[in-house]
PDB file of N, CA and C in Angstrom:
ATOM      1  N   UNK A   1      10.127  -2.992  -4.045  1.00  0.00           N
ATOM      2  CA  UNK A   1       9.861  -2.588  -2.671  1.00  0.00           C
ATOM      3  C   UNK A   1       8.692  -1.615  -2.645  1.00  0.00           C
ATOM      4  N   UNK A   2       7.494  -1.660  -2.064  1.00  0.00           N
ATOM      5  CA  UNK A   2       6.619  -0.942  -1.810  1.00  0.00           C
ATOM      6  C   UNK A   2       7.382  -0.110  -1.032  1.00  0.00           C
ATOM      7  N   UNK A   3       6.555   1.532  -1.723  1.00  0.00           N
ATOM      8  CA  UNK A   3       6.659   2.494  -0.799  1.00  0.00           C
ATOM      9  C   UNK A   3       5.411   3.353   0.078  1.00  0.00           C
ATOM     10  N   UNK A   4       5.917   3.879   0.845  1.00  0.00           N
ATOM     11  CA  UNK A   4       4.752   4.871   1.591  1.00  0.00           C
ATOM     12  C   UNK A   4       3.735   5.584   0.739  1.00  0.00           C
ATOM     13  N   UNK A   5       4.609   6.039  -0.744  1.00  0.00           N
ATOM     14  CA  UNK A   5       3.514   6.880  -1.604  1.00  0.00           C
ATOM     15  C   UNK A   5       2.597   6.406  -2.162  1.00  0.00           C
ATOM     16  N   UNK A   6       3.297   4.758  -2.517  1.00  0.00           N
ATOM     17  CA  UNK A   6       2.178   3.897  -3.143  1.00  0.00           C
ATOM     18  C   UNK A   6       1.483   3.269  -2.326  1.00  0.00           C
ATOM     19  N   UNK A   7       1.257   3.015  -0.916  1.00  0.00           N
ATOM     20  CA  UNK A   7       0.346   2.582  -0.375  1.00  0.00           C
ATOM     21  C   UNK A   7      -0.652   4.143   0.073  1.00  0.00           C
ATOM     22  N   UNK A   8       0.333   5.310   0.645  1.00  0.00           N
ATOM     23  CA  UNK A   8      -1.330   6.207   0.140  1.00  0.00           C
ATOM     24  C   UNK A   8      -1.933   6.098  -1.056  1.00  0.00           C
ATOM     25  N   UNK A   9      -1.380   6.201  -2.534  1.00  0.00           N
ATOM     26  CA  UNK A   9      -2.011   6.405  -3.672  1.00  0.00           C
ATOM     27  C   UNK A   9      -2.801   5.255  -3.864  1.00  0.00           C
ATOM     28  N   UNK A  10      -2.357   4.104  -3.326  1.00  0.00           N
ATOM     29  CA  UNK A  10      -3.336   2.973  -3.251  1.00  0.00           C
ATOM     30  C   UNK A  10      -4.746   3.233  -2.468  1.00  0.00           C
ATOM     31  N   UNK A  11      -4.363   3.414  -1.256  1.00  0.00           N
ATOM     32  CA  UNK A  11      -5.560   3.542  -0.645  1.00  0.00           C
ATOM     33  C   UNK A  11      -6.623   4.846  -1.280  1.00  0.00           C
ATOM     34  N   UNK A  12      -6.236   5.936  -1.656  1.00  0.00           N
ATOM     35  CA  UNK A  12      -6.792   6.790  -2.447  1.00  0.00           C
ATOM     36  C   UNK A  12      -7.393   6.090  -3.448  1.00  0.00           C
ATOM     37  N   UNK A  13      -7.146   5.414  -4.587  1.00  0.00           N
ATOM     38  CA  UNK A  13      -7.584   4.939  -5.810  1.00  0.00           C
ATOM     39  C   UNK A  13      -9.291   3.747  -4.856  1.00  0.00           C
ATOM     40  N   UNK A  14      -8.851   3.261  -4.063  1.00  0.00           N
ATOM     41  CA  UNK A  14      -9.715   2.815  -3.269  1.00  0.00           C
ATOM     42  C   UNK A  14     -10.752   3.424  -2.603  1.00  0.00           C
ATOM     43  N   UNK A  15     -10.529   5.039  -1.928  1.00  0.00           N
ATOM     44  CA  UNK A  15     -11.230   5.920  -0.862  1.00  0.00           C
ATOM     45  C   UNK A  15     -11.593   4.945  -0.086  1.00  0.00           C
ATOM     46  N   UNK A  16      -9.928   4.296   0.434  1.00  0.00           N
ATOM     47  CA  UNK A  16      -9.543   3.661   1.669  1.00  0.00           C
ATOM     48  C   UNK A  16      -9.334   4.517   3.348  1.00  0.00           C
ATOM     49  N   UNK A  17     -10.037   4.448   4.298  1.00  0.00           N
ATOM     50  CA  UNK A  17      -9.221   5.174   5.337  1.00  0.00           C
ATOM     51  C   UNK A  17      -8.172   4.594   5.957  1.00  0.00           C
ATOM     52  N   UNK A  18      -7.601   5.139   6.809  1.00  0.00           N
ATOM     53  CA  UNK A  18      -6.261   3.958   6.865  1.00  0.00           C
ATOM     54  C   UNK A  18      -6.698   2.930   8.110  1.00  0.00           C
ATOM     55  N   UNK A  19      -7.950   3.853   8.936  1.00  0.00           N
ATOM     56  CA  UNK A  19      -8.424   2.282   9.383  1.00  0.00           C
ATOM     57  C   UNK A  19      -9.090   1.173   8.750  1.00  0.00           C
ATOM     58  N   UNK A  20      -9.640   1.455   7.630  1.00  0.00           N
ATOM     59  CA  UNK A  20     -10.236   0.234   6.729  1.00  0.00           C
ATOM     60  C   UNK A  20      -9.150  -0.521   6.105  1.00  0.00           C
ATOM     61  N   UNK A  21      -7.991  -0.070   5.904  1.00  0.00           N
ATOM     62  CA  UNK A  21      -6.903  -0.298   5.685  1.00  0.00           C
ATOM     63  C   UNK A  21      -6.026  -1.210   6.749  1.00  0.00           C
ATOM     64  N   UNK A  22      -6.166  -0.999   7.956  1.00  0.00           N
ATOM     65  CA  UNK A  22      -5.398  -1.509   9.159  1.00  0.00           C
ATOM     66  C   UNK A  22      -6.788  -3.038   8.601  1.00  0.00           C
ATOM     67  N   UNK A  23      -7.829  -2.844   9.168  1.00  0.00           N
ATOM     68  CA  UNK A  23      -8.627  -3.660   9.369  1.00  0.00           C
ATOM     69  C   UNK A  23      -8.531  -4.651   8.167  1.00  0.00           C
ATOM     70  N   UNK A  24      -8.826  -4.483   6.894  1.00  0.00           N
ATOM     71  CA  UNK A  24      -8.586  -5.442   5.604  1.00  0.00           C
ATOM     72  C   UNK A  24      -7.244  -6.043   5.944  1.00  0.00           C
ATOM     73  N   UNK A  25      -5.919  -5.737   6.019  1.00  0.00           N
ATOM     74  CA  UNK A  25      -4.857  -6.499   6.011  1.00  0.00           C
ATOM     75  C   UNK A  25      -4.465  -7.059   7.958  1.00  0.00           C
ATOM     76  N   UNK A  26      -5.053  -7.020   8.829  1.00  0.00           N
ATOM     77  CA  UNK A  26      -4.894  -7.025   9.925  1.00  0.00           C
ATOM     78  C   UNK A  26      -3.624  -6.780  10.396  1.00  0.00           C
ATOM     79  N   UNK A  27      -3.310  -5.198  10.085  1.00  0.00           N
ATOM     80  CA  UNK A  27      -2.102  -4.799  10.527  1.00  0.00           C
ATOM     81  C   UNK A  27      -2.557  -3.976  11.183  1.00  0.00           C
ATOM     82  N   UNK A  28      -2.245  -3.520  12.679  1.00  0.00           N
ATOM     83  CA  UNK A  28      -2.364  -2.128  13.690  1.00  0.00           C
ATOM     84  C   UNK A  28      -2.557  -0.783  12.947  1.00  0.00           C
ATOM     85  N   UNK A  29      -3.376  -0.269  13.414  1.00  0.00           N
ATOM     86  CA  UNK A  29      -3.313   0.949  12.892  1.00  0.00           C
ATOM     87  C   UNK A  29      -2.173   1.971  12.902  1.00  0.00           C
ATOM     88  N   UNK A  30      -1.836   2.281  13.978  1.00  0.00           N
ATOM     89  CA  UNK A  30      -0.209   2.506  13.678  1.00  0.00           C
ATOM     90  C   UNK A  30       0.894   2.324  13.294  1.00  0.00           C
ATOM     91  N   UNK A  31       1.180   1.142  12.471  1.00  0.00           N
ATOM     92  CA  UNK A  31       1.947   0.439  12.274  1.00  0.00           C
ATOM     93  C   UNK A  31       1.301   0.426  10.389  1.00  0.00           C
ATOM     94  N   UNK A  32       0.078   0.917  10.182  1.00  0.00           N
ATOM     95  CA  UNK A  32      -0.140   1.676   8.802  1.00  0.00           C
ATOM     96  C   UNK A  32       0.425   2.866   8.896  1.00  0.00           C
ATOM     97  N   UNK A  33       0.054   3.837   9.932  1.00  0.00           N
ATOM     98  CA  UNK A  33       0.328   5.233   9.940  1.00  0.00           C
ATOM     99  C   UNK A  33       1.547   5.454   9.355  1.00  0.00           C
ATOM    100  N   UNK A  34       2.775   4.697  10.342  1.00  0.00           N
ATOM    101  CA  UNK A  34       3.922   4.872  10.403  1.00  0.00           C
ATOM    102  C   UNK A  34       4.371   4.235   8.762  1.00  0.00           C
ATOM    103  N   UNK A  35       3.597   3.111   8.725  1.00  0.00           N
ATOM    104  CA  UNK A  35       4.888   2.652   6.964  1.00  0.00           C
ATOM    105  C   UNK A  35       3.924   3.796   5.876  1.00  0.00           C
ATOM    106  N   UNK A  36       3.042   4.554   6.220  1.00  0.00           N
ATOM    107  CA  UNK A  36       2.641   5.721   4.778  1.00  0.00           C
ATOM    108  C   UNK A  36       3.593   7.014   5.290  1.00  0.00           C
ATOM    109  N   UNK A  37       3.933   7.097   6.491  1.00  0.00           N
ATOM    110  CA  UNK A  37       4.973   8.317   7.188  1.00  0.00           C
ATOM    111  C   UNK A  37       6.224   8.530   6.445  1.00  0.00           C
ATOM    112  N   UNK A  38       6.959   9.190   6.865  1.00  0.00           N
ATOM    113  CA  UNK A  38       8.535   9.589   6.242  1.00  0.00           C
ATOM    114  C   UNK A  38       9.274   8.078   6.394  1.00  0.00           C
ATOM    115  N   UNK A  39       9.250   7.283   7.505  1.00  0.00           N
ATOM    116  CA  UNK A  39       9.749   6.161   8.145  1.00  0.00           C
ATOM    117  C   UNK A  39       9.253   4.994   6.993  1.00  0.00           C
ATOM    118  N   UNK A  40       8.072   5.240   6.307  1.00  0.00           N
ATOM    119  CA  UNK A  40       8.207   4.224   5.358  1.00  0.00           C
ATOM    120  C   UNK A  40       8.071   2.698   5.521  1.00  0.00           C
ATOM    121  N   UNK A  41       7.704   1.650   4.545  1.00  0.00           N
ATOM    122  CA  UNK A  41       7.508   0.588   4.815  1.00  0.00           C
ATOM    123  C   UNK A  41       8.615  -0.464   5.128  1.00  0.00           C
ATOM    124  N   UNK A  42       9.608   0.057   4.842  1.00  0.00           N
ATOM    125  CA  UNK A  42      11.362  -0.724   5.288  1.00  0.00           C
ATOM    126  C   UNK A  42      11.532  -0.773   6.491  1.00  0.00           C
ATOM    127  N   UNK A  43      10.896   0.193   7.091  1.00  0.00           N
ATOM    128  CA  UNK A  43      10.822  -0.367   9.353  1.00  0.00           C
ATOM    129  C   UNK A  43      10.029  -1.406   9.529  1.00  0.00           C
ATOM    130  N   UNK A  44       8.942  -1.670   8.616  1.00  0.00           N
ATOM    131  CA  UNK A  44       8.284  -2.686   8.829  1.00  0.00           C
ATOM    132  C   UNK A  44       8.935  -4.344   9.116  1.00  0.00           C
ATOM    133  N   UNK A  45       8.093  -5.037   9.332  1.00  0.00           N
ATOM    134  CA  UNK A  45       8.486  -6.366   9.395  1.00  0.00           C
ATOM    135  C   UNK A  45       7.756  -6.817   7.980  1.00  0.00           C
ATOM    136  N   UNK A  46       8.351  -7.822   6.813  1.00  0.00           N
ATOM    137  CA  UNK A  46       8.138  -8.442   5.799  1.00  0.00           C
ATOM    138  C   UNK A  46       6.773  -8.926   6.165  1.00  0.00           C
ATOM    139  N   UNK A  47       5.914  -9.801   7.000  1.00  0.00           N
ATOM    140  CA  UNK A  47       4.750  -9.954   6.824  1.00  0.00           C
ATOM    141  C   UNK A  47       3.988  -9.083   7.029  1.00  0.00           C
ATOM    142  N   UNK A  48       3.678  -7.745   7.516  1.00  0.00           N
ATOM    143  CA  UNK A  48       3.194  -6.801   7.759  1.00  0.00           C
ATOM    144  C   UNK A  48       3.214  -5.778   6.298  1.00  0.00           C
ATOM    145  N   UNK A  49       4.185  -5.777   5.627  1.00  0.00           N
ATOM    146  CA  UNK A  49       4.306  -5.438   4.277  1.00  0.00           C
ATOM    147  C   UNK A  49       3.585  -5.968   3.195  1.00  0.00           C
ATOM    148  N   UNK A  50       4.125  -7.853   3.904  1.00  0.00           N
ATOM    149  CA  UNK A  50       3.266  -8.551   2.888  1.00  0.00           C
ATOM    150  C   UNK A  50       1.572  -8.379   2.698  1.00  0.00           C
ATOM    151  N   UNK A  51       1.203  -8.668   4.211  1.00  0.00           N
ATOM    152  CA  UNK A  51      -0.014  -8.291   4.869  1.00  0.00           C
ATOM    153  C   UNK A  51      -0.754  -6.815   3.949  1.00  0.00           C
ATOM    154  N   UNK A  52      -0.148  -5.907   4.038  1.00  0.00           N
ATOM    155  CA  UNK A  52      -0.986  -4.517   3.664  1.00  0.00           C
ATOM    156  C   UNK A  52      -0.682  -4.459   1.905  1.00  0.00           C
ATOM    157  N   UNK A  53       0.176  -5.283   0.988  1.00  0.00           N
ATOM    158  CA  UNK A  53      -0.127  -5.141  -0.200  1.00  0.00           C
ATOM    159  C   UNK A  53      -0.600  -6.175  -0.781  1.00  0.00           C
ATOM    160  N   UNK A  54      -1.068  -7.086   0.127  1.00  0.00           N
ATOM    161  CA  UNK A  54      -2.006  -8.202  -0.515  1.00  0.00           C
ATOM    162  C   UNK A  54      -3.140  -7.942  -0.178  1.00  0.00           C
ATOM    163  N   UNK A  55      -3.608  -7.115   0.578  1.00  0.00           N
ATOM    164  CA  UNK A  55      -5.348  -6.642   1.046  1.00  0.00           C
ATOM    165  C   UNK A  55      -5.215  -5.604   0.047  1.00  0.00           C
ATOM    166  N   UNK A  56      -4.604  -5.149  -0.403  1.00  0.00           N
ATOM    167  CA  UNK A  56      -4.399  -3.830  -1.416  1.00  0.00           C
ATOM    168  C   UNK A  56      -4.581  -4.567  -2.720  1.00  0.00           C
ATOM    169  N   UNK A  57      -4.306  -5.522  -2.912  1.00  0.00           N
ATOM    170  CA  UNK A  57      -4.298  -6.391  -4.630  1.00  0.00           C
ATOM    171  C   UNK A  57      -5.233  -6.938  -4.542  1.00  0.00           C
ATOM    172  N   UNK A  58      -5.647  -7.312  -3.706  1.00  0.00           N
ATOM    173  CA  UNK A  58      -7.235  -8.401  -3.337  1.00  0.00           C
ATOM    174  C   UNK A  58      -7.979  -7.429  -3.570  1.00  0.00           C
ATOM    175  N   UNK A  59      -7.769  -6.044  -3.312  1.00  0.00           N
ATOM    176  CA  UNK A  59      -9.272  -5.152  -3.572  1.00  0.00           C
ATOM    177  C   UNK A  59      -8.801  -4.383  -4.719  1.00  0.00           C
ATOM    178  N   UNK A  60      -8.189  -4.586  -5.743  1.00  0.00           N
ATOM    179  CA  UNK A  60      -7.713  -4.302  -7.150  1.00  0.00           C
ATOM    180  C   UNK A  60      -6.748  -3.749  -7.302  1.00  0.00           C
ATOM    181  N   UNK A  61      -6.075  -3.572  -6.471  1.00  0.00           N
ATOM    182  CA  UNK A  61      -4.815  -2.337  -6.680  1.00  0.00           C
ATOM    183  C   UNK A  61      -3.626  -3.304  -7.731  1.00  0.00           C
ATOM    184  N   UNK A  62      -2.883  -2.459  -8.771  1.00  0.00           N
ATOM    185  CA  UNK A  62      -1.888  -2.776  -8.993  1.00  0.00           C
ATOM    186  C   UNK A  62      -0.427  -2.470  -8.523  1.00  0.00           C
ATOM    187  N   UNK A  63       0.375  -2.913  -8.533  1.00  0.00           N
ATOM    188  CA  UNK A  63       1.372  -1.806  -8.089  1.00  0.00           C
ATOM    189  C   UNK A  63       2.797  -2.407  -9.052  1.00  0.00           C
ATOM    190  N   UNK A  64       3.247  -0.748  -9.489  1.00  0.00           N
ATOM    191  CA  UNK A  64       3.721  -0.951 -10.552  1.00  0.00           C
ATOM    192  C   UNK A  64       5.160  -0.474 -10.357  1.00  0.00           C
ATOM    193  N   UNK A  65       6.589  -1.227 -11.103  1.00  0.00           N
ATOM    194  CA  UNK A  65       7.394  -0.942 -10.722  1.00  0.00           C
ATOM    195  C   UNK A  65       8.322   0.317 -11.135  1.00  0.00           C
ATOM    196  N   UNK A  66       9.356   0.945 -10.437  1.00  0.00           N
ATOM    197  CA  UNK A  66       9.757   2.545 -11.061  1.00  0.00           C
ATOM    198  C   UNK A  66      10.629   1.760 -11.867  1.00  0.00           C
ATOM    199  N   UNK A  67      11.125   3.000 -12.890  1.00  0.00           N
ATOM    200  CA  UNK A  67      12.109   2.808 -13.479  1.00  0.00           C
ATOM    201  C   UNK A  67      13.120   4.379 -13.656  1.00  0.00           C
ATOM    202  N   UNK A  68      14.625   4.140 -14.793  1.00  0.00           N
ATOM    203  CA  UNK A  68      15.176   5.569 -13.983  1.00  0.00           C
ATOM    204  C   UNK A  68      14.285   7.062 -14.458  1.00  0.00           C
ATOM    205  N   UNK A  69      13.354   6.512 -15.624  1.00  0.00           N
ATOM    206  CA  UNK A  69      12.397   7.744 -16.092  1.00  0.00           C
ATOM    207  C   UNK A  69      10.909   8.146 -15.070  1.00  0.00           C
ATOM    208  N   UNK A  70      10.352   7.047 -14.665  1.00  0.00           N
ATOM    209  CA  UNK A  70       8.853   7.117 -13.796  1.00  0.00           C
ATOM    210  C   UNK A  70       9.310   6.089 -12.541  1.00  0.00           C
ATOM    211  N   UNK A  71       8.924   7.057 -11.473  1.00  0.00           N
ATOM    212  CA  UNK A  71       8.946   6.039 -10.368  1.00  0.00           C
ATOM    213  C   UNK A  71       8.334   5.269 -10.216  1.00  0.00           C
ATOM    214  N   UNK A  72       8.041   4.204  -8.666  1.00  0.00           N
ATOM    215  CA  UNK A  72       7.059   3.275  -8.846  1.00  0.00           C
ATOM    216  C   UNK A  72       5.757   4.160  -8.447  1.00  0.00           C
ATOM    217  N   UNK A  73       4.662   3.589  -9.115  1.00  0.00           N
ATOM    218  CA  UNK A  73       3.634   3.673  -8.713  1.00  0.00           C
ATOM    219  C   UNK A  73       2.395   2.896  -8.570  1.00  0.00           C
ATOM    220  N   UNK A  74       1.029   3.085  -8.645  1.00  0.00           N
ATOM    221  CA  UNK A  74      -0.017   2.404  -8.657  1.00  0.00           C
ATOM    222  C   UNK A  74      -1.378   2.173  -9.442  1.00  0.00           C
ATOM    223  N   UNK A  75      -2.097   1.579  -9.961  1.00  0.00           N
ATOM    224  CA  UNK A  75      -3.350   1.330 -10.725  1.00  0.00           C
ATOM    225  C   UNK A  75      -4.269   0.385 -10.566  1.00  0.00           C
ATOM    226  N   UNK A  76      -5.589   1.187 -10.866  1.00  0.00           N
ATOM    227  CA  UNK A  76      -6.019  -0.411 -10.842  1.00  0.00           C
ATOM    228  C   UNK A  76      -6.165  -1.420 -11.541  1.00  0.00           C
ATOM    229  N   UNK A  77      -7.280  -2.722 -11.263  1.00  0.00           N
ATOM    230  CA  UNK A  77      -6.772  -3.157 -12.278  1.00  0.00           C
ATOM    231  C   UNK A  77      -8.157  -3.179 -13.053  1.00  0.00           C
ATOM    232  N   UNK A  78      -8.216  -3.145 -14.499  1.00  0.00           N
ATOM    233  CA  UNK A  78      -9.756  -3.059 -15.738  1.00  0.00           C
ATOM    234  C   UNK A  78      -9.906  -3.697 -14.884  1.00  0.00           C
ATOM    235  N   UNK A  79     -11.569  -3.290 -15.145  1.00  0.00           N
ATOM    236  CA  UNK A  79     -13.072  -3.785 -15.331  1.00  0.00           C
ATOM    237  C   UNK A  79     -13.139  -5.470 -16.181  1.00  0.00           C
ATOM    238  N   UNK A  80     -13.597  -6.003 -15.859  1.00  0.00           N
ATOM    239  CA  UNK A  80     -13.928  -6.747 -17.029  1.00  0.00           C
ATOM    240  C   UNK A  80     -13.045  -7.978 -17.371  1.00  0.00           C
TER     241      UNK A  80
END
């Protein structure tokens, strides 16, 4: 399950704004605001989720899963 932290840390690894962000995955800008917010990407609707971490992998992001030692997080992906 993507979370709110990993789609900021995504967009960071990018120096994404979250409107370049709305705009790449054609999700509302508010409707970014709100799934990087406390409210999180689980209010979302599944294509809107799907939507903002496939414009996120298309522009290199990895996203990586937690476990009970490291949560989930994000990377990109090599060069080369």
């Amino acid at each position: 399950m993507l979370t709110a932290a990993q789609i900021r840390a995504a967009r960071g690894l990018l120096s994404w704004s979250q409107p370049v962000l709305a705009k790449a995955s054609g999700v509302s800008l508010p409707t970014i605001v709100r799934m990087e917010s406390a409210v999180g990407p689980g209010r979302s609707s599944a294509a809107n989720v799907d939507a903002v971490r496939r414009a996120l992998e298309t522009a290199g992001v990895v996203f990586l899963e937690g476990d009970d030692v490291v949560g989930p997080g994000v990377r990109l992906k090599p060069i080369g």
